[in-house]
C-alpha atoms as a PDB file:
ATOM      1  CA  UNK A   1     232.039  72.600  59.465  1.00  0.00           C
ATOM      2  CA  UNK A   2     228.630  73.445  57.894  1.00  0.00           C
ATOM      3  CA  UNK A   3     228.185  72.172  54.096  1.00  0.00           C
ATOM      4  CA  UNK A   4     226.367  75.340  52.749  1.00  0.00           C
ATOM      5  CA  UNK A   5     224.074  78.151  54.445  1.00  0.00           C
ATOM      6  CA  UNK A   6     221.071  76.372  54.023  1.00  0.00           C
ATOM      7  CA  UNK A   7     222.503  73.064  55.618  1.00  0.00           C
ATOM      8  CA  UNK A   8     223.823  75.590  58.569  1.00  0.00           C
ATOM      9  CA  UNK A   9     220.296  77.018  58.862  1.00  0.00           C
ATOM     10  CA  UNK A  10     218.892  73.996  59.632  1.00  0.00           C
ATOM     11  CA  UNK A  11     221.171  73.284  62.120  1.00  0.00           C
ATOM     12  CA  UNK A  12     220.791  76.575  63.734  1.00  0.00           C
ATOM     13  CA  UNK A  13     217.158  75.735  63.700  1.00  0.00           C
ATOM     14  CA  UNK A  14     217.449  73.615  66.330  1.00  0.00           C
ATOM     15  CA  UNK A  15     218.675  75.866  68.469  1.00  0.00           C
ATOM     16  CA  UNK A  16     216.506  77.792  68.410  1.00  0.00           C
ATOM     17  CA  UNK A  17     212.775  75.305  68.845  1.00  0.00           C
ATOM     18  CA  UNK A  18     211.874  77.264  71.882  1.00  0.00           C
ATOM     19  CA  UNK A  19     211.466  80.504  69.364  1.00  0.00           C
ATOM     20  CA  UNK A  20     208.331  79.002  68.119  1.00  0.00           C
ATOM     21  CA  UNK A  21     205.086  81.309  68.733  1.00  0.00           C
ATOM     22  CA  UNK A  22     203.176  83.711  66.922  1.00  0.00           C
ATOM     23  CA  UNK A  23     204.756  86.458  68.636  1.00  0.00           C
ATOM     24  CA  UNK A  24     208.346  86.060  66.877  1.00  0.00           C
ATOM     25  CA  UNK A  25     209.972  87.620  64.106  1.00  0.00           C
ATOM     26  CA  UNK A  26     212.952  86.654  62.038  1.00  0.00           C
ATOM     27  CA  UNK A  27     215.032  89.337  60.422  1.00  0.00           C
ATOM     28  CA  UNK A  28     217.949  87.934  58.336  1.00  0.00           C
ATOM     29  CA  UNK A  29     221.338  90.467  57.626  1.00  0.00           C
ATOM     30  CA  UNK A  30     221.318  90.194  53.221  1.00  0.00           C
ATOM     31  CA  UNK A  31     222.791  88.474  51.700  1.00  0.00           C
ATOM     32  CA  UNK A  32     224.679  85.461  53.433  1.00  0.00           C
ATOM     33  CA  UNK A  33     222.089  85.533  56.251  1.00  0.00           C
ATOM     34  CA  UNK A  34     219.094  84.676  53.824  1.00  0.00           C
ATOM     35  CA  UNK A  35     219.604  81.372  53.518  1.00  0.00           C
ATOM     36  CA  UNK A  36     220.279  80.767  56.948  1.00  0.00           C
ATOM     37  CA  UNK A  37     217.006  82.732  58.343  1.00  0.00           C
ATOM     38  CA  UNK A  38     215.157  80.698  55.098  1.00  0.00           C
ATOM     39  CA  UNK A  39     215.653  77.510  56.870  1.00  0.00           C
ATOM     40  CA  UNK A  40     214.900  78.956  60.311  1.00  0.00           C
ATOM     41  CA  UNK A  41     211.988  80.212  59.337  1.00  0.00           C
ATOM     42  CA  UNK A  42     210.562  77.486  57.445  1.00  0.00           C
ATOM     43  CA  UNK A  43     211.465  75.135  59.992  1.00  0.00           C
ATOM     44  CA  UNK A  44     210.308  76.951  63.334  1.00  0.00           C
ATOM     45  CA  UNK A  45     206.634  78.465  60.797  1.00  0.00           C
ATOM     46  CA  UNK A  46     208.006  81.957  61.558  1.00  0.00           C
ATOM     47  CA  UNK A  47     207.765  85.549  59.071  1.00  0.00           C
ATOM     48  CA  UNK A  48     211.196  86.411  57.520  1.00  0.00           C
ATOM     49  CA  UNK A  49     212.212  89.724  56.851  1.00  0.00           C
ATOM     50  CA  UNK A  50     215.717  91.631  56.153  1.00  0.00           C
ATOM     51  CA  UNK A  51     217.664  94.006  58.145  1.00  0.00           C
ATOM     52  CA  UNK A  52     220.011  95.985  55.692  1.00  0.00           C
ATOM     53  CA  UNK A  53     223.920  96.718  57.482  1.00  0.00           C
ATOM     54  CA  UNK A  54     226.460  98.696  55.156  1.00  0.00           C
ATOM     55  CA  UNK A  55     229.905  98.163  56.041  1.00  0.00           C
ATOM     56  CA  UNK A  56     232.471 100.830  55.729  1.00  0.00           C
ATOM     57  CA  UNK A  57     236.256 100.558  55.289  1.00  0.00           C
ATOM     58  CA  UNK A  58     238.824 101.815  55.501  1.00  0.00           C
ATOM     59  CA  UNK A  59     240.207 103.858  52.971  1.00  0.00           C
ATOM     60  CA  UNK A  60     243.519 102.078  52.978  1.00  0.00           C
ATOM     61  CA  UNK A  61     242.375  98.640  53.254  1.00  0.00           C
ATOM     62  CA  UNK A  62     239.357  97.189  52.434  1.00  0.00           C
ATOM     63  CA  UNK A  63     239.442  94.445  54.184  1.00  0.00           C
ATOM     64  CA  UNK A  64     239.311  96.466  57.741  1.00  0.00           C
ATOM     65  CA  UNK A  65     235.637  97.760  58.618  1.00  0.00           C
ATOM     66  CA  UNK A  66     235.991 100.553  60.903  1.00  0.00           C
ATOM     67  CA  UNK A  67     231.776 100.861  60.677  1.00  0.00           C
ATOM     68  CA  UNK A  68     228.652  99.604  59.967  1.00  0.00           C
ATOM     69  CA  UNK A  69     225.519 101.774  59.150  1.00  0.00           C
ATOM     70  CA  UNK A  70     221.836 100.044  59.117  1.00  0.00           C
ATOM     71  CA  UNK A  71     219.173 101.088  56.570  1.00  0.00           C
ATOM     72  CA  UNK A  72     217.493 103.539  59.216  1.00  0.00           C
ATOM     73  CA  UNK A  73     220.900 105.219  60.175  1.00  0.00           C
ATOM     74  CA  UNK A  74     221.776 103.491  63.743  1.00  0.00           C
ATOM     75  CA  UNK A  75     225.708 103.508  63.129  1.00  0.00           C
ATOM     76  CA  UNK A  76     228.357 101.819  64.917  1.00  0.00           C
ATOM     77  CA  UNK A  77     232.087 102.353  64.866  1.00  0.00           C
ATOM     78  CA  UNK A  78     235.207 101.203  66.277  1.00  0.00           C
ATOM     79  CA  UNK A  79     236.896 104.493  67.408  1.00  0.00           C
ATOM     80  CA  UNK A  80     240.688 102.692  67.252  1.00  0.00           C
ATOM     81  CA  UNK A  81     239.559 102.695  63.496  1.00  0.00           C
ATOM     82  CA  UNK A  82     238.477 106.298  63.396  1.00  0.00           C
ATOM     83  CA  UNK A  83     242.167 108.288  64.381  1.00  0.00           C
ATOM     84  CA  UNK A  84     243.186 110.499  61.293  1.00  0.00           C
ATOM     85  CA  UNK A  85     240.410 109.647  59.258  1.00  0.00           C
ATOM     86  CA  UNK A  86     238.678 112.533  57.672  1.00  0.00           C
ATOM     87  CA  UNK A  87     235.181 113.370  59.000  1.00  0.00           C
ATOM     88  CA  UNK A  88     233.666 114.756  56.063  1.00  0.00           C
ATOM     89  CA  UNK A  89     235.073 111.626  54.402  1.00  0.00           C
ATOM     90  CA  UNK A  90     233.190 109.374  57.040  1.00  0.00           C
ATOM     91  CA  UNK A  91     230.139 111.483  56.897  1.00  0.00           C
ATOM     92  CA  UNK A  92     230.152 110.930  53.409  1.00  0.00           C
ATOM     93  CA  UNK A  93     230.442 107.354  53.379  1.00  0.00           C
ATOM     94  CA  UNK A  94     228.067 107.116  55.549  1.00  0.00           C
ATOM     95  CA  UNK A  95     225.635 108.855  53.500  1.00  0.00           C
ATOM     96  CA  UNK A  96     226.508 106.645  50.405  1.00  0.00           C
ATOM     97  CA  UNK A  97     226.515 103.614  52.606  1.00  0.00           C
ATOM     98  CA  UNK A  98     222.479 103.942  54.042  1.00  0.00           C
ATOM     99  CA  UNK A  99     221.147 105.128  50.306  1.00  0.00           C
ATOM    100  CA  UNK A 100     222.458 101.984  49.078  1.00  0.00           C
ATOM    101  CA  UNK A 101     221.028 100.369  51.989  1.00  0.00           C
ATOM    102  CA  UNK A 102     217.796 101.807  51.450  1.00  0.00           C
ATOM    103  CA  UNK A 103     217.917 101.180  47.262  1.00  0.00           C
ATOM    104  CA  UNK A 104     218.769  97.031  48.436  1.00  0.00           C
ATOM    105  CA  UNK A 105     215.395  97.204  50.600  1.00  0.00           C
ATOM    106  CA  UNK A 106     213.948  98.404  47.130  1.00  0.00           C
ATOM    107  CA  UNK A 107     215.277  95.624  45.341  1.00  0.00           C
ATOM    108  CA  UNK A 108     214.148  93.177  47.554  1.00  0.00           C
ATOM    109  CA  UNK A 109     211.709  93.685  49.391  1.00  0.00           C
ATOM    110  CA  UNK A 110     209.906  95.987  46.784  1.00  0.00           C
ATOM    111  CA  UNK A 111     206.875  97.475  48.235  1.00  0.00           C
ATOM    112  CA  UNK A 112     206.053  95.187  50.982  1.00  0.00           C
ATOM    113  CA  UNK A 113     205.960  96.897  54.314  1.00  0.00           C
ATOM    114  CA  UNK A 114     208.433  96.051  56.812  1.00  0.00           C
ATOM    115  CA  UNK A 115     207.525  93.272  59.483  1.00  0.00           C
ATOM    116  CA  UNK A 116     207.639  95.647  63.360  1.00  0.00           C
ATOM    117  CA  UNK A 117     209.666  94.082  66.248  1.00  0.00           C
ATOM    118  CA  UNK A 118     207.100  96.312  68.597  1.00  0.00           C
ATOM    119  CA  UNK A 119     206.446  93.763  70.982  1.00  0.00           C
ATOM    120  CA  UNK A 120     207.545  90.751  69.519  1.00  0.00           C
ATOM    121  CA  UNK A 121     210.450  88.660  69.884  1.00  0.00           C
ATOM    122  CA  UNK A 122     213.403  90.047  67.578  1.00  0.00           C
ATOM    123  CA  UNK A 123     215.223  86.903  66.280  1.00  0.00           C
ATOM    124  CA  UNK A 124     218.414  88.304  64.189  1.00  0.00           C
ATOM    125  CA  UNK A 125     220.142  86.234  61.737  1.00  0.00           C
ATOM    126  CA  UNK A 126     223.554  86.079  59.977  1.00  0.00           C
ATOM    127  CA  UNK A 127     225.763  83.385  58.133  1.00  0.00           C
ATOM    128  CA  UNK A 128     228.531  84.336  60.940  1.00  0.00           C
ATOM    129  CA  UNK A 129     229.713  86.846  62.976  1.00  0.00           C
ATOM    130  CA  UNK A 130     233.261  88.080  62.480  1.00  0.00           C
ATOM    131  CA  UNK A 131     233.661  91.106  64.363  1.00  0.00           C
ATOM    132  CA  UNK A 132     230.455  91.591  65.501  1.00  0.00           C
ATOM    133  CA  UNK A 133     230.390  95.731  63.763  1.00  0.00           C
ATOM    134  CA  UNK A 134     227.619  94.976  61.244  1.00  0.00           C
ATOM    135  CA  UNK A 135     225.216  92.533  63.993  1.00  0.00           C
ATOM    136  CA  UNK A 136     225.876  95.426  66.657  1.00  0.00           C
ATOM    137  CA  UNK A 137     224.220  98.114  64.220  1.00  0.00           C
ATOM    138  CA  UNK A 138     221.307  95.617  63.313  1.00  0.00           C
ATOM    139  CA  UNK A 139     220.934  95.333  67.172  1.00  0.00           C
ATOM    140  CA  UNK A 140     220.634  98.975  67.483  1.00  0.00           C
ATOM    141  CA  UNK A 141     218.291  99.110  64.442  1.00  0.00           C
ATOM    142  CA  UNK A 142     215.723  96.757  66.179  1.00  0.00           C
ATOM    143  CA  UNK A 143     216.398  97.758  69.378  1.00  0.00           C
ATOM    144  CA  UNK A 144     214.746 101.397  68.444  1.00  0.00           C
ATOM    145  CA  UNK A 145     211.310  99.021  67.097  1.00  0.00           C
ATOM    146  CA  UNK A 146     210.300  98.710  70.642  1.00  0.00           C
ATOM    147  CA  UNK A 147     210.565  94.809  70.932  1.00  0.00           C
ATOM    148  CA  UNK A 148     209.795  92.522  73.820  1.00  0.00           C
ATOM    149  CA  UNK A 149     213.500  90.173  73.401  1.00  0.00           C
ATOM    150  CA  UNK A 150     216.307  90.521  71.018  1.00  0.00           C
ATOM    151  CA  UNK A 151     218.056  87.539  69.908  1.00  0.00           C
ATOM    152  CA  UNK A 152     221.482  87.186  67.521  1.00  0.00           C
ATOM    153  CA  UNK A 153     221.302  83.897  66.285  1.00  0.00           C
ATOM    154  CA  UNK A 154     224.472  82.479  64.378  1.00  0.00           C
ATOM    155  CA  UNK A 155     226.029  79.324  62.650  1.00  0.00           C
ATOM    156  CA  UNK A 156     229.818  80.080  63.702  1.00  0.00           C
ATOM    157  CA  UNK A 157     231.176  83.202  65.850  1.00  0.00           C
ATOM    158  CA  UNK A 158     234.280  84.014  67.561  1.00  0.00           C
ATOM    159  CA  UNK A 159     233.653  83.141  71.612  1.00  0.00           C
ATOM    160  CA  UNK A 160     234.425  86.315  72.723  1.00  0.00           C
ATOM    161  CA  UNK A 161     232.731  87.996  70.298  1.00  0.00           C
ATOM    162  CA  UNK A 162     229.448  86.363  71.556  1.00  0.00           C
ATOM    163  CA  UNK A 163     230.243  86.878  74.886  1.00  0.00           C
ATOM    164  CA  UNK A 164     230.612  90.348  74.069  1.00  0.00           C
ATOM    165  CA  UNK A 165     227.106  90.438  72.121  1.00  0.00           C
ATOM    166  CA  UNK A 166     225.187  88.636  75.248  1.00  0.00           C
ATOM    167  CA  UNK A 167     226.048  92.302  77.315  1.00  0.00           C
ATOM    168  CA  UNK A 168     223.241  93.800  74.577  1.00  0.00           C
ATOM    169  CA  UNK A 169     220.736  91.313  73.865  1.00  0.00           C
ATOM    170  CA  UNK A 170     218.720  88.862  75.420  1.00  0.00           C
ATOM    171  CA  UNK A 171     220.497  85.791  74.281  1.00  0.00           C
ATOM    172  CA  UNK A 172     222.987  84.977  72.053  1.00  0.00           C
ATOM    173  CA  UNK A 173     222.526  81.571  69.845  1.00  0.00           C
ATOM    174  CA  UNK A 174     225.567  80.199  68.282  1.00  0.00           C
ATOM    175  CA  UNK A 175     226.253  76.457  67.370  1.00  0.00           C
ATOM    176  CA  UNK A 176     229.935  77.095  66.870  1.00  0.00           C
ATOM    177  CA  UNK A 177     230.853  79.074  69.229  1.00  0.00           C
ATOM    178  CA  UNK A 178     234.572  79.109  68.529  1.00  0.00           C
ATOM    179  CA  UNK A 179     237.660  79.385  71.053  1.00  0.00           C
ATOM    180  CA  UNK A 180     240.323  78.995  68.252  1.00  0.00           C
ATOM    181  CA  UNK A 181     238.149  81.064  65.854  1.00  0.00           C
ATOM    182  CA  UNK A 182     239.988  80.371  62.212  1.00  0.00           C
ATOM    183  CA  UNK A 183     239.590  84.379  60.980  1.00  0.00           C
ATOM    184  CA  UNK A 184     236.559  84.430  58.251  1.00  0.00           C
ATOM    185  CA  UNK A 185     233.232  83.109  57.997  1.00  0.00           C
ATOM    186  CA  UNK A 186     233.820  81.266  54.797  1.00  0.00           C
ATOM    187  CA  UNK A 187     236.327  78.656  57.003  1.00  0.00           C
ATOM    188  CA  UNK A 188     233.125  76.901  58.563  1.00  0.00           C
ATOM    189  CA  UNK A 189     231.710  75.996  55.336  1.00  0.00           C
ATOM    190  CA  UNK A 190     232.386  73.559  52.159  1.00  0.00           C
ATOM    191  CA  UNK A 191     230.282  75.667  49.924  1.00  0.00           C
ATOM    192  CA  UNK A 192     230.678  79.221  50.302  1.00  0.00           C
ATOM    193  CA  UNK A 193     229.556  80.998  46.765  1.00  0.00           C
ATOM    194  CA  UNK A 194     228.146  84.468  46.723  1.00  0.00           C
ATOM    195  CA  UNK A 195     224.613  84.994  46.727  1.00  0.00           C
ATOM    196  CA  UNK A 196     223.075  87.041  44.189  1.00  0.00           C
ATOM    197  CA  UNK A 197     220.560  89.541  44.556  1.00  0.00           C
ATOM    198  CA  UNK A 198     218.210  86.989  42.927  1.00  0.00           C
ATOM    199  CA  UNK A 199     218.196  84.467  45.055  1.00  0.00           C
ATOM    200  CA  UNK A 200     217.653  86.491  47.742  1.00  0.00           C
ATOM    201  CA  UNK A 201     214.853  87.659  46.253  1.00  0.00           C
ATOM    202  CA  UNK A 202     213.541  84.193  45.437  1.00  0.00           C
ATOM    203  CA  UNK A 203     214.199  83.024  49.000  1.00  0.00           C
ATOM    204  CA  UNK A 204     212.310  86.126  50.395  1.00  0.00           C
ATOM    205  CA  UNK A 205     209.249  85.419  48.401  1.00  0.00           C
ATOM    206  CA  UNK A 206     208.807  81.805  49.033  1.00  0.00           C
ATOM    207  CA  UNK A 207     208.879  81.962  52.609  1.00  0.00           C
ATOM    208  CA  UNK A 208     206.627  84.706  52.535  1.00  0.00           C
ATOM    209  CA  UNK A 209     204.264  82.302  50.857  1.00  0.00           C
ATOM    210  CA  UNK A 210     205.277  79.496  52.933  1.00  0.00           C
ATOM    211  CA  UNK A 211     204.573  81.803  56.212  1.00  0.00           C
ATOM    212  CA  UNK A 212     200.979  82.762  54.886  1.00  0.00           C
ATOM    213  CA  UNK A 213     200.167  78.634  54.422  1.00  0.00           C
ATOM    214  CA  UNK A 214     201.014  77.950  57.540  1.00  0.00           C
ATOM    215  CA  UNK A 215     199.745  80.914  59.184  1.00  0.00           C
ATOM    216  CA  UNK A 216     196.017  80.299  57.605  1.00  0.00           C
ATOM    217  CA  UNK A 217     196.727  76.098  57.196  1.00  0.00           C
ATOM    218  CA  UNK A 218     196.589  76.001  53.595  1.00  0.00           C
ATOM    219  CA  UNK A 219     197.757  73.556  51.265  1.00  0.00           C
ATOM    220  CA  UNK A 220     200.759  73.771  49.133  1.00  0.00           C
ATOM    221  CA  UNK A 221     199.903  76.202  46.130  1.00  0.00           C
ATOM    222  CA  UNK A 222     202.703  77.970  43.761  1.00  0.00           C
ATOM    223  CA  UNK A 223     200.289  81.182  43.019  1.00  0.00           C
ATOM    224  CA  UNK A 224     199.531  82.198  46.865  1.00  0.00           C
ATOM    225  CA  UNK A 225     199.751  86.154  46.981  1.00  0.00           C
ATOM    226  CA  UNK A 226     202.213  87.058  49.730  1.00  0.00           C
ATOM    227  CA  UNK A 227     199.854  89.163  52.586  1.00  0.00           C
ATOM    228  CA  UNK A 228     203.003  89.961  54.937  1.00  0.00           C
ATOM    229  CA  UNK A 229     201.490  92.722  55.595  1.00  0.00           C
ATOM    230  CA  UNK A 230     199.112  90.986  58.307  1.00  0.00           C
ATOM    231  CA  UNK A 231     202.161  91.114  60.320  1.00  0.00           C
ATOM    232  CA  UNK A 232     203.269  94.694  59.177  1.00  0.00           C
ATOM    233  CA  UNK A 233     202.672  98.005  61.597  1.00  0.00           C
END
């Protein structure tokens, strides 16, 4: 049981010391996984950025995704999900899913230029993997950037859900890697809330300014101008 995401970032942290290197990058699945990637990349001095996943539904229960769709298109779906579903429906969805995907990128990242995986180490963060749908299209998503590793780091996940992730990544990091997995995410921790689009936001920012300090070795300041872009292809 993990008190809140931040508390479970920490944690996951550890984990993941060996990750340490200017040659890594940390992308964190909005919004749950900010706070989690926040504390791994403060801790291990690495850049955070955000990989967008839209989940779709199913039109007769909400609660069942059937895909997920990443902010550059890479889709996965679960075919058993699929049979006498509409495909201009799906199509459509899909559509609607990635422009929203896109317009969150706008929100929070605003201008600043994505951080490339080309040749780096791919760290990819959630709060917890369920499924896996919405971590499998983020894998795809990096996967087409060309990096040197890809690694799903996680708080809580099903086991055989990360056994099944390890077949398409380098390594799979989990520090509750559940046999008797209790059916949501929200389970493993005491504080749960929703995060808004704000704190995201917030998070993004500061560890962009925390990442430039230590990249450079500058003191503490509150009016550092974020240069991610040193980073950005």
């Amino acid at each position: 049981m993990f008190f809140d995401r931040h508390a479970a970032g920490s944690r996951l942290a550890q984990k993941l010391n060996q990750y340490r290197g200017d040659n890594v990058v940390l992308y964190a699945l909005p919004k749950g996984g900010v706070p989690v990637g926040f504390e791994v990349a403060k801790a291990l001095g690495l850049p955070l950025d955000i990989m967008i996943v839209q989940k779709i539904c199913h039109p007769m229960s909400q609660d069942y995704g059937i895909c997920a769709i990443a902010e550059t298109g890479e889709t996965v779906c679960y075919e058993s999900g699929l049979c006498g579903l509409d495909g201009s429906w799906l199509n459509y969805e899909m559509y609607l899913k990635q422009v929203e995907a896109q317009r969150r990128r706008e929100i929070y990242k605003k201008n600043e230029p994505s951080i490339s995986a080309e040749n780096k180490i791919a760290i990819i963060v959630d709060d917890g993997i369920s499924t896996g749908i919405t971590m499998k299209a983020a894998i795809q998503a990096v996967q087409e950037q060309w990096p040197d590793k890809i690694i799903v780091a996680t708080p809580v996940a099903p086991h055989d859900i990360a056994r099944e992730l390890t077949a398409l990544v380098d390594s799979v990091v989990v520090v509750n890697d559940d046999r008797d997995y209790r059916g949501t995410t929200a389970a493993y921790y005491m504080d749960f809330p929703e995060i808004s689009d704000q704190e995201v936001i917030s998070l993004l920012s500061e560890s962009s300014h925390r990442f430039v300090r230590h990249l450079y070795n500058l003191p503490p300041t509150r009016n550092f101008i974020s240069i991610n872009s040193h980073y950005a292809k």
